[in-house]
Protein backbone atom coordinates (compact mmCIF):
# COMPACT_ATOMS: atom_id res chain seq x y z
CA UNK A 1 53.12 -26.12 40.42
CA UNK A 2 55.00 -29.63 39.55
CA UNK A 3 55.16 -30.68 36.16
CA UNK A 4 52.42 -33.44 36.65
CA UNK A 5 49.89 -30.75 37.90
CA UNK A 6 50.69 -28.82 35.08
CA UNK A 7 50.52 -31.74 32.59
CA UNK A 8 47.17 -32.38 34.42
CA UNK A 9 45.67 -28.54 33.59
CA UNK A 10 46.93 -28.76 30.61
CA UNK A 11 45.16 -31.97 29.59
CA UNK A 12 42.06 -30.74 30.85
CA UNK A 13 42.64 -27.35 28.86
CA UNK A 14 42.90 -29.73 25.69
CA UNK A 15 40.07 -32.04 26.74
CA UNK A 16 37.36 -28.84 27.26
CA UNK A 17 38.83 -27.29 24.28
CA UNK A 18 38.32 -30.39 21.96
CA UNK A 19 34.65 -30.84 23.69
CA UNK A 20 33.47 -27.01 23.37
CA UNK A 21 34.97 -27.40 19.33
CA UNK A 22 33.01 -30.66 18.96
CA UNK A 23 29.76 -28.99 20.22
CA UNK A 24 30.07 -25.91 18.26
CA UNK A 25 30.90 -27.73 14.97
CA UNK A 26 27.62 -29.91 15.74
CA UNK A 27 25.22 -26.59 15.93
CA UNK A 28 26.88 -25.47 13.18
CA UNK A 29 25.74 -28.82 11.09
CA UNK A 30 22.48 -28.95 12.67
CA UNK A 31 21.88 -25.60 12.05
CA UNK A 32 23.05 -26.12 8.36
CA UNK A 33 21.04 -29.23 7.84
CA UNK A 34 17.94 -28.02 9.80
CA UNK A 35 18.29 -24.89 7.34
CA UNK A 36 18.95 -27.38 3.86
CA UNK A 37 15.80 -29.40 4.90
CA UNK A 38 13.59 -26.59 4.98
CA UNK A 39 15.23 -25.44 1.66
CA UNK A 40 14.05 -28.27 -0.15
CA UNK A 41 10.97 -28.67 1.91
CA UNK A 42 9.86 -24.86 1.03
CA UNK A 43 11.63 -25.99 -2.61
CA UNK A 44 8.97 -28.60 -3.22
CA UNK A 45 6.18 -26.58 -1.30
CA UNK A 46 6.09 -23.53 -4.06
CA UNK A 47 6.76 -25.57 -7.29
CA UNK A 48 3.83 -27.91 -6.13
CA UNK A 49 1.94 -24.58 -5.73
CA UNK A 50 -0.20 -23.64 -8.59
CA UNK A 51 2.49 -20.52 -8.40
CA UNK A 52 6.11 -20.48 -7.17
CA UNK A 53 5.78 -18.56 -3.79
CA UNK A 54 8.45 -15.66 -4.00
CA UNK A 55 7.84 -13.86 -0.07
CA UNK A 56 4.75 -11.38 0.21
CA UNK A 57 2.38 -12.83 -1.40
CA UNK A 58 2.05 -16.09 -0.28
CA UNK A 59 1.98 -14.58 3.28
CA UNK A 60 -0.96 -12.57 2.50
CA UNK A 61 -2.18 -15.99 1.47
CA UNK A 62 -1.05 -17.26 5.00
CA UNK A 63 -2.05 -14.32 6.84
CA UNK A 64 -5.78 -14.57 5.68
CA UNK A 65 -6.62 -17.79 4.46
CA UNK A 66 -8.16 -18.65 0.62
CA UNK A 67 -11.93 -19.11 2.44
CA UNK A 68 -11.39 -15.48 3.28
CA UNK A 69 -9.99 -14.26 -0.04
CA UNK A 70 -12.34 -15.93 -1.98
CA UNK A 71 -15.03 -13.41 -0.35
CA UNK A 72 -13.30 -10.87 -1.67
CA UNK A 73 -12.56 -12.66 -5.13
CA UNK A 74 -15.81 -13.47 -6.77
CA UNK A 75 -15.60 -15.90 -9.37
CA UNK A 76 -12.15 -16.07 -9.52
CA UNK A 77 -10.56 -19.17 -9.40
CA UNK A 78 -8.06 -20.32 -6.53
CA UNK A 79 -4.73 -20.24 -9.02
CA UNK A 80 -5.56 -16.65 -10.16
CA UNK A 81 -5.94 -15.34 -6.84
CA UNK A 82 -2.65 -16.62 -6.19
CA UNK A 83 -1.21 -15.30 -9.27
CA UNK A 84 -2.92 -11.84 -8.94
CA UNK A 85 -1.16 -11.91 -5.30
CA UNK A 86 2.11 -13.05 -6.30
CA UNK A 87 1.55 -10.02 -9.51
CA UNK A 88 1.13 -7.42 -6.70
CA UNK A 89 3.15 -8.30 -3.73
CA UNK A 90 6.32 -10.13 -5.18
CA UNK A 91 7.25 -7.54 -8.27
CA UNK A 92 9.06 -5.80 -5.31
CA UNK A 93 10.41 -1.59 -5.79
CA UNK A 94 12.85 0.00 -7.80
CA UNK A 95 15.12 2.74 -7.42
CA UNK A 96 14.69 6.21 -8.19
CA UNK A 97 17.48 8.81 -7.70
CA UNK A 98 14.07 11.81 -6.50
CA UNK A 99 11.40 9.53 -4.93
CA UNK A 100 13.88 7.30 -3.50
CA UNK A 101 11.77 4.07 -5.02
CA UNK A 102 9.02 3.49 -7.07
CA UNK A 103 6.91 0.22 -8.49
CA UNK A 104 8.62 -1.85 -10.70
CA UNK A 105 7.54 -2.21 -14.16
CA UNK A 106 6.17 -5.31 -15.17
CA UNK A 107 4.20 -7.46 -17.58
CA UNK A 108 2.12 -9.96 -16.02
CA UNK A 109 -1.95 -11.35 -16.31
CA UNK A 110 -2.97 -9.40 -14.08
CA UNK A 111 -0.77 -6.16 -13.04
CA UNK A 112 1.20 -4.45 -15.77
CA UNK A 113 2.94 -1.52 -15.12
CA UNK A 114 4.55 0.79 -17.97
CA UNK A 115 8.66 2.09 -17.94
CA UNK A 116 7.44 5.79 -17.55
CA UNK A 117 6.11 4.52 -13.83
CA UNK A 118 2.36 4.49 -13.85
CA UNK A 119 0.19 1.32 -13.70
CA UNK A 120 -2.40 0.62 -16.87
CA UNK A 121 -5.75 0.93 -16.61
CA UNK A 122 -8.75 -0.46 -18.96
CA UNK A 123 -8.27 0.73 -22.20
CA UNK A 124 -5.00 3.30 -21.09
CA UNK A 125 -4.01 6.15 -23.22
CA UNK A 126 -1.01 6.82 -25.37
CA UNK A 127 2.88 7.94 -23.74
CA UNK A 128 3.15 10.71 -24.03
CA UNK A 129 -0.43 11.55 -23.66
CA UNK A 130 -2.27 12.61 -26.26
CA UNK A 131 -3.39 16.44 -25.39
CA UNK A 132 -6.71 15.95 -27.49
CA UNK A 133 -7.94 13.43 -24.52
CA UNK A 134 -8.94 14.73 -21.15
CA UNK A 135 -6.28 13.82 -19.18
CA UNK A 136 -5.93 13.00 -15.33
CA UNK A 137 -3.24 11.83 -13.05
CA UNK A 138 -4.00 9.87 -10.64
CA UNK A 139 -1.16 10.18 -7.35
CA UNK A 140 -1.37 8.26 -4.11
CA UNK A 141 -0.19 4.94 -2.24
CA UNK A 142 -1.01 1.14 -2.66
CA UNK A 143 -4.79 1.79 -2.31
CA UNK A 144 -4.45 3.90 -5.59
CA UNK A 145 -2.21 1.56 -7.37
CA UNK A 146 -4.68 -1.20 -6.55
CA UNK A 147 -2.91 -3.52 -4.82
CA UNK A 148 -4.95 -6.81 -4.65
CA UNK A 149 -6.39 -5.69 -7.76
CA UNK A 150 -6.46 -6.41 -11.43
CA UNK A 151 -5.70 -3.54 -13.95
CA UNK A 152 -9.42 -3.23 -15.05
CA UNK A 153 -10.45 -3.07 -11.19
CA UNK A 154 -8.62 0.08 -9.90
CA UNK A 155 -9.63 3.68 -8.47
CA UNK A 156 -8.32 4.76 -11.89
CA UNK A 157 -9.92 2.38 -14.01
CA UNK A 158 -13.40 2.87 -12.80
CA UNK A 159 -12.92 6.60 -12.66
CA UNK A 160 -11.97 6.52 -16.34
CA UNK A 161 -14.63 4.49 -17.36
CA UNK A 162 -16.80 6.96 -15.23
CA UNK A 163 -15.50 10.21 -16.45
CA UNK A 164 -16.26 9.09 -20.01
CA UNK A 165 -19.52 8.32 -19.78
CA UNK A 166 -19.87 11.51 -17.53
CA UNK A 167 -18.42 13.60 -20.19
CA UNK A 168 -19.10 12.73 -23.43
CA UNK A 169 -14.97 13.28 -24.26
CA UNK A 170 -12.30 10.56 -24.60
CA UNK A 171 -10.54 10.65 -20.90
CA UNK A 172 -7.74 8.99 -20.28
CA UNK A 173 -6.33 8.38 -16.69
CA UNK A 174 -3.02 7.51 -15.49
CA UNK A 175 -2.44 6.26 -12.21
CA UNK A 176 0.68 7.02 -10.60
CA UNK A 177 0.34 4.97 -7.28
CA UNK A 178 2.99 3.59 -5.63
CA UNK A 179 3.30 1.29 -2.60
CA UNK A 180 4.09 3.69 0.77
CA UNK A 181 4.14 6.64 -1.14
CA UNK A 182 2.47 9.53 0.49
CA UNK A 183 2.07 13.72 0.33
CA UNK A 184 5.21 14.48 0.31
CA UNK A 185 6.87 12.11 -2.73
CA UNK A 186 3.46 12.72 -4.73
CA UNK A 187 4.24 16.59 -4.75
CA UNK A 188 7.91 15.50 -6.00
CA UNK A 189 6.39 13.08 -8.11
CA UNK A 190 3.49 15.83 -10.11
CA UNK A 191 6.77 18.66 -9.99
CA UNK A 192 8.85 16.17 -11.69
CA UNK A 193 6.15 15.30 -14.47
CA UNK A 194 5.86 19.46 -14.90
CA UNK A 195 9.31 19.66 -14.97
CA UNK A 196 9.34 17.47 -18.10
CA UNK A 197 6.79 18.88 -20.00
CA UNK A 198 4.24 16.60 -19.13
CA UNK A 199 1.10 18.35 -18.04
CA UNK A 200 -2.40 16.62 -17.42
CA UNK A 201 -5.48 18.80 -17.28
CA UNK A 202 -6.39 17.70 -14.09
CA UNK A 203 -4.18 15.85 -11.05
CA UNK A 204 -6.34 13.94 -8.51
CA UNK A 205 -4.47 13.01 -4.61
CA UNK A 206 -5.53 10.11 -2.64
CA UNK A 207 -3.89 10.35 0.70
CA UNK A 208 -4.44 9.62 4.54
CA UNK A 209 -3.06 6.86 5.85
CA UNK A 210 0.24 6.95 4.22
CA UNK A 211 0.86 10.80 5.71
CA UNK A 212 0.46 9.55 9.21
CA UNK A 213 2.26 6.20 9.20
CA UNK A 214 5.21 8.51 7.77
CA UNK A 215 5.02 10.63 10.23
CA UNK A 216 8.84 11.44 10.79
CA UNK A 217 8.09 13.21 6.82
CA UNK A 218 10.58 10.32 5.40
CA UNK A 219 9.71 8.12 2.76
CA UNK A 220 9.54 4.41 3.69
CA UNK A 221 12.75 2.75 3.44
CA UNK A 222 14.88 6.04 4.35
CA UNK A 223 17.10 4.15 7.17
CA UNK A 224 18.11 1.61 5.16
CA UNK A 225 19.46 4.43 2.73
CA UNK A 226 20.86 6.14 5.68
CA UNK A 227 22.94 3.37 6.68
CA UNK A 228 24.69 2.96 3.93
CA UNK A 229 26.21 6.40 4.06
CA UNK A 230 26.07 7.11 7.55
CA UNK A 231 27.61 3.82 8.52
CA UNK A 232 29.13 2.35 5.15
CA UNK A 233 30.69 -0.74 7.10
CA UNK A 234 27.85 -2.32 8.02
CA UNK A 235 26.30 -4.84 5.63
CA UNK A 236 22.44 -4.21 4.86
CA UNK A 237 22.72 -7.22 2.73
CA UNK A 238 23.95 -8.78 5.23
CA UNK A 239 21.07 -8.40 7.31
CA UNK A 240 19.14 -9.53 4.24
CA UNK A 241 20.23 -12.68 3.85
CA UNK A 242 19.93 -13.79 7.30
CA UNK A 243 16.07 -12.60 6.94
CA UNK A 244 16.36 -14.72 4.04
CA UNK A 245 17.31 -18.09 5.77
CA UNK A 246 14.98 -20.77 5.35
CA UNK A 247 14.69 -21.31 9.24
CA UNK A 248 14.01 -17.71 9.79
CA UNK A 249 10.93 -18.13 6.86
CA UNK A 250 9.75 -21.06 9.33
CA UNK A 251 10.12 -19.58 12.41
CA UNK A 252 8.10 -16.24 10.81
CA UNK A 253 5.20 -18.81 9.72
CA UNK A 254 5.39 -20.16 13.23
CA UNK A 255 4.81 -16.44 14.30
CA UNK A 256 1.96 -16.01 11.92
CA UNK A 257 0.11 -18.98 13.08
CA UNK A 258 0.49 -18.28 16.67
CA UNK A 259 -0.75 -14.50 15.98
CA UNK A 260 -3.66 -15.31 13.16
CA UNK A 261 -6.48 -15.80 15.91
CA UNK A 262 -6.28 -12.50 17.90
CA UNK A 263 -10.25 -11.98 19.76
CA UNK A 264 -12.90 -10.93 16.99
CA UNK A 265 -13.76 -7.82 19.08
CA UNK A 266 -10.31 -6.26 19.24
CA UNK A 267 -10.71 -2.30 19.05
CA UNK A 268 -8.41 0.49 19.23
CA UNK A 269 -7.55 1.97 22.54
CA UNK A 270 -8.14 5.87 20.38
CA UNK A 271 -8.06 7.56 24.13
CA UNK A 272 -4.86 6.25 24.90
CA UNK A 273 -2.74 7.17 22.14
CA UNK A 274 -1.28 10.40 23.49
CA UNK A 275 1.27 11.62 20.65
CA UNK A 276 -0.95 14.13 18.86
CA UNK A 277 1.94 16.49 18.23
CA UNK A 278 2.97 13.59 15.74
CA UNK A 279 -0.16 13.53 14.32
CA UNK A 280 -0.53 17.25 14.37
CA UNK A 281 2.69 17.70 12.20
CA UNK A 282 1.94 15.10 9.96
CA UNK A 283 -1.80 16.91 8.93
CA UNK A 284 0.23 20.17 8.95
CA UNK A 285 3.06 18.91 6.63
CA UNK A 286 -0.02 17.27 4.29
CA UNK A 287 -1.46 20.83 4.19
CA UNK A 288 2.13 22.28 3.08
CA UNK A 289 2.35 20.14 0.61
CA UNK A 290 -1.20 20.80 -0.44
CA UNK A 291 -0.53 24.33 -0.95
CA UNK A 292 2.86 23.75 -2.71
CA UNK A 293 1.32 21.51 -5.56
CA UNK A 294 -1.95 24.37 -5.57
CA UNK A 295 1.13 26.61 -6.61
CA UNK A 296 2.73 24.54 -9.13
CA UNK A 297 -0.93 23.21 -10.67
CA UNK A 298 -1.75 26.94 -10.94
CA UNK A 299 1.08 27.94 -12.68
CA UNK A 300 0.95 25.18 -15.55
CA UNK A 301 -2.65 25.17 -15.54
CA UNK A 302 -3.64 22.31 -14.03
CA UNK A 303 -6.68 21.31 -11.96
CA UNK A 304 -6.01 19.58 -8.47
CA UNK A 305 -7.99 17.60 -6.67
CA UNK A 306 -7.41 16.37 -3.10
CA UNK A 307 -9.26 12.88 -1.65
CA UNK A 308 -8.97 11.49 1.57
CA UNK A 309 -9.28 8.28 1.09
CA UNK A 310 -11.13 5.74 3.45
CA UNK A 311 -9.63 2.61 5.41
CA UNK A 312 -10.70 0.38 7.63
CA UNK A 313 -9.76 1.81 11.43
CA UNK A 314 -11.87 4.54 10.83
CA UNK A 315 -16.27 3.66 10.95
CA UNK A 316 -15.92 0.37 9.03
CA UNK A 317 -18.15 -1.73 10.53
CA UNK A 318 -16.13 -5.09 10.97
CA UNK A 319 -18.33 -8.36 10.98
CA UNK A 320 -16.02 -11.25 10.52
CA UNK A 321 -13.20 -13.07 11.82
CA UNK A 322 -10.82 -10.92 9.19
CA UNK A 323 -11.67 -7.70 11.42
CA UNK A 324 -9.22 -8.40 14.18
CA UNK A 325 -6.34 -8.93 11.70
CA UNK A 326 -7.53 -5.79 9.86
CA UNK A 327 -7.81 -3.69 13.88
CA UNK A 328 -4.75 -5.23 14.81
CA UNK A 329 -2.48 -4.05 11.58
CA UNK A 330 -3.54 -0.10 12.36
CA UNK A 331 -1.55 1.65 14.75
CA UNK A 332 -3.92 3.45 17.16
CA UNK A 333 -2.22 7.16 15.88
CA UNK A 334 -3.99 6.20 11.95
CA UNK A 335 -7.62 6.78 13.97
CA UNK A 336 -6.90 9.44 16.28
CA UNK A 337 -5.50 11.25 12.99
CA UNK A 338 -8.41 10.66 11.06
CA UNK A 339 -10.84 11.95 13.72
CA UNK A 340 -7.68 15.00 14.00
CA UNK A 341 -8.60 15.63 9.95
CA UNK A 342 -11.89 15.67 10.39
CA UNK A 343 -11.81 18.69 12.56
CA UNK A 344 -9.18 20.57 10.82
CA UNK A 345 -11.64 19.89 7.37
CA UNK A 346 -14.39 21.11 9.29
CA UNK A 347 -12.89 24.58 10.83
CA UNK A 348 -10.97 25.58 8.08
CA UNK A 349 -13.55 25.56 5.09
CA UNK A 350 -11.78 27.47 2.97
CA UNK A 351 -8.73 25.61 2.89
CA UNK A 352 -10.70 21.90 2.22
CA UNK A 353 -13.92 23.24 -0.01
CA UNK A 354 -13.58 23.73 -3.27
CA UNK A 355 -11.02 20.99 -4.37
CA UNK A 356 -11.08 18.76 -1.32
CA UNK A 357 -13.15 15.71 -1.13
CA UNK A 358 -13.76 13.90 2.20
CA UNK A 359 -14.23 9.98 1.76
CA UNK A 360 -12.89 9.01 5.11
CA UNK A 361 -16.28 7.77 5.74
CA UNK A 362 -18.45 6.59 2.75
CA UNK A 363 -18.23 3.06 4.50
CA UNK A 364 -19.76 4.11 6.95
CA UNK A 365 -22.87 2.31 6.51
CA UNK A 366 -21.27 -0.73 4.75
CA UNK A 367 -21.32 -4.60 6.58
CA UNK A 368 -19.57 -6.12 3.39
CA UNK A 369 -15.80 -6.94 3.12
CA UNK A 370 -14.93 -4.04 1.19
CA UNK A 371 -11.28 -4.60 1.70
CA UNK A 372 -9.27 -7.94 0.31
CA UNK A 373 -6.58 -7.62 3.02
CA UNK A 374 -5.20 -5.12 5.80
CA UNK A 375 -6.80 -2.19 4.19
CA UNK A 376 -6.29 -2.40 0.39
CA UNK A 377 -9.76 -2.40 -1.58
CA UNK A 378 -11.85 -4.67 -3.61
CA UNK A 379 -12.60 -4.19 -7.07
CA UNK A 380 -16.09 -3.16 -5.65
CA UNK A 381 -14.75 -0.61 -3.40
CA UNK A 382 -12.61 0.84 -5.77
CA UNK A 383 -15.37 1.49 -8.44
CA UNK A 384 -17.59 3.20 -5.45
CA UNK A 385 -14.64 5.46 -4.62
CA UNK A 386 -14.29 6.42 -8.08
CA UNK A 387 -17.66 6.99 -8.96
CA UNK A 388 -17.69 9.74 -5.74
CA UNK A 389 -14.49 11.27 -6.99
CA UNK A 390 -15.89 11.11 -10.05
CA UNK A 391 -19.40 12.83 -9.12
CA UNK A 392 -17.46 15.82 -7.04
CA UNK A 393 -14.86 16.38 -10.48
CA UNK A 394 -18.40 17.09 -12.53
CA UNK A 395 -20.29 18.51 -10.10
CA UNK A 396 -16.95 21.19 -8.85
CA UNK A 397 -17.09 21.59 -12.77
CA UNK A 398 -13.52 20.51 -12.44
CA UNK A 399 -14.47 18.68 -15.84
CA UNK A 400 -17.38 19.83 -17.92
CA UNK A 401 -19.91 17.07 -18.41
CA UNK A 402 -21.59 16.08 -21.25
CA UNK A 403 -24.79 15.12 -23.00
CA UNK A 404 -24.71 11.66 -21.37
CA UNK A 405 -23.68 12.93 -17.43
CA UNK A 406 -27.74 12.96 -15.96
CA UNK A 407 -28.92 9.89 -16.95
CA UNK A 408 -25.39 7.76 -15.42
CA UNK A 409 -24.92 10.52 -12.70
CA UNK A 410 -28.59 9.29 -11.78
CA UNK A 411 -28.13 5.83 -12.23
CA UNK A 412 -24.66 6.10 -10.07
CA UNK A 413 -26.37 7.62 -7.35
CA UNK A 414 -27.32 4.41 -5.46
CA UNK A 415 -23.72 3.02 -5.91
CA UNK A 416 -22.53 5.76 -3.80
CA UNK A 417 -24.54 6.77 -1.45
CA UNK A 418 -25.37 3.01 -0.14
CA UNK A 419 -21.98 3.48 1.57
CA UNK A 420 -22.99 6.13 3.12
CA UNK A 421 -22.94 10.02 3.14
CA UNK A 422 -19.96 11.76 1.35
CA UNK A 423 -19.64 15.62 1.71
């Protein structure tokens, strides 16, 4: 090659070098000043917000639209929705070296949540408790902590106002929900609490849908833990903050609004979900862990009680346009493994009879939203489930009731049973 050719490929070397450097330094400031103008855009969208949006809850907010949450919030007021959202969905977990995570505490309007990890209820007993009250712990996921809900509004609220009037004695429940928590950390969790010395006269489970979403037995955010020992190198945060961009926040709304319209009559295809040996370990490791906190709540004298709960994949009749976001969020295995339960409850008596309470369909009969989002429950809902748990705790003699239990027992009786039958 002649020294002018060469020149010549060398020039053009230079020329496609200095054009390919120019074009990737001009992504890289579009892409930086596409991502600064949403920055300020989303800046000045959640300070002109009656409240700041921090993630999660103003996509709940997104996802189902204030018309629709205002159905489910009667006579609240459009700013306390969002801050009773923001209160539940944007605290965010905390570590803990046996459960892996656990809610935050916090101090807010709406959702407080003590440093010994249990939510408040109305009127919440003393820490320690106070062995002179009737006691109850109250274990399960979200739907127990009450997400969507105030403090007064909870499972464990309404079963504590319930129990007392039941009674006649000064009851005092503490509810130990957590977000994604299911059998398997609530056994940990109640063997923990014995471990400490602190024993409740009676310890009430609300599981189902969390045992078969889990269904590999590990708690929620166990491969994120994983990676950090298994492949210390790679940056989780890393990962995090690219979630975090303000472009990837837009092109997630974009998402949502493409996806928030799927076709009202959307059901689950039950018959074609084939991977029942999932399922059928799942039930089986719920059972274990059953009989493992029987054991323990033996031993220190405790009462259990086992609930599982309702949600809305399983005979909720839908009858608005929030049902297909509600069908669409449950995998087709959480419906198939509720019909699964249903059997086992019904051959094995002995093993779900005496302290084992079957829920899954007490909405049977309902046409109301019941539920303020996916499958968490109104305020409404929650005082119905508590008055049945509370009804089968009397009736069991789990508790002894007292001179006031026939005439609100009787007056309950409506409350429940408009939902339909409960066995």
């Amino acid at each position: 090659m002649s020294p002018t050719s060469m020149r010549n490929v060398i020039r053009k070397g230079v020329d496609s070098f200095k054009v390919c450097s120019l074009l990737l330094f001009k992504a890289v400031v579009a892409f930086a000043i596409v991502n600064i103008v949403l920055f300020v855009a989303y800046q000045v969208k959640d300070r002109n917000g009656p409240v700041a949006r921090q993630s999660l809850g103003g996509d709940v907010i997104e996802d189902l639209g204030m018309s629709a949450l205002r159905e489910v919030y009667p006579g609240y007021k459009d700013e306390d929705i969002r801050l009773l959202l923001k209160e539940t969905w944007d605290r965010g977990l905390e570590y803990d070296p046996f459960l892996q995570f656990k809610e935050r505490a916090h101090t807010g309007k709406w959702v407080n949540v003590a440093q010994n990890g249990f939510r408040l209820s109305k009127n919440n007993g003393p820490w320690p408790p106070d062995p002179k009250n009737l006691n109850v712990f109250l274990f399960g996921g979200s739907t127990t902590f009450g997400y969507g809900l105030a403090d007064d509004q909870t499972v464990a609220s309404h079963l504590q106002d319930f129990l007392g009037r039941q009674s006649g004695r000064d009851v005092k429940v503490y509810n130990f929900g957590s977000g994604y928590f299911f059998s398997t950390q609530e056994r940990t969790q109640f063997l923990n609490l014995l471990a400490e010395g602190v024993m409740p006269h009676v310890a009430i489970f609300i599981d189902g849908v969390n045992d078969l979403l889990m269904d590999s037995g590990e708690p929620w955010c166990t491969d994120d833990v994983r990676k950090l020992w298994d492949d210390p190198a790679r940056s989780v945060a890393g990962e995090r903050v690219v979630t975090q961009l303000p472009l990837t926040r837009f092109i997630d709304s974009i998402k949502r609004r493409l996806g928030r319209n799927p076709p009202a009559k959307a059901t689950l295809k039950s018959h074609s979900y084939d991977d029942t040996k999932k399922l059928a370990a799942s039930l089986d490791r719920y059972a274990q862990n059953k009989r493992l906190i029987e054991a323990a709540a033996a031993a220190y004298g405790v009462r259990p009680v086992f609930v599982w709960q309702p949600m809305p994949a399983y005979r909720y009749q839908f009858r608005n346009d929030r049902s297909g976001r509600i069908r669409g969020w449950a995998p087709p295995g959480t419906e198939v493994g509720y019909s699964m339960m249903a059997r086992i409850v019904k051959e094995n008596p002995k093993d779900y009879d005496q302290n084992f309470l079957w829920l899954a369909d007490i909405q049977e009969q309902c046409k109301e939203a019941i539920y303020v989002d996916s499958f968490h429950y109104t305020g409404k809902f929650s005082d119905v489930i508590a008055v049945a748990i509370g009804r089968f705790v009397l009736e069991r003699k789990i508790i002894a009731g007292g001179t006031a239990r026939s005439q609100s027992l009787a007056s309950s009786e409506h409350t429940v049973n408009r939902f339909g039958p409960t066995r």
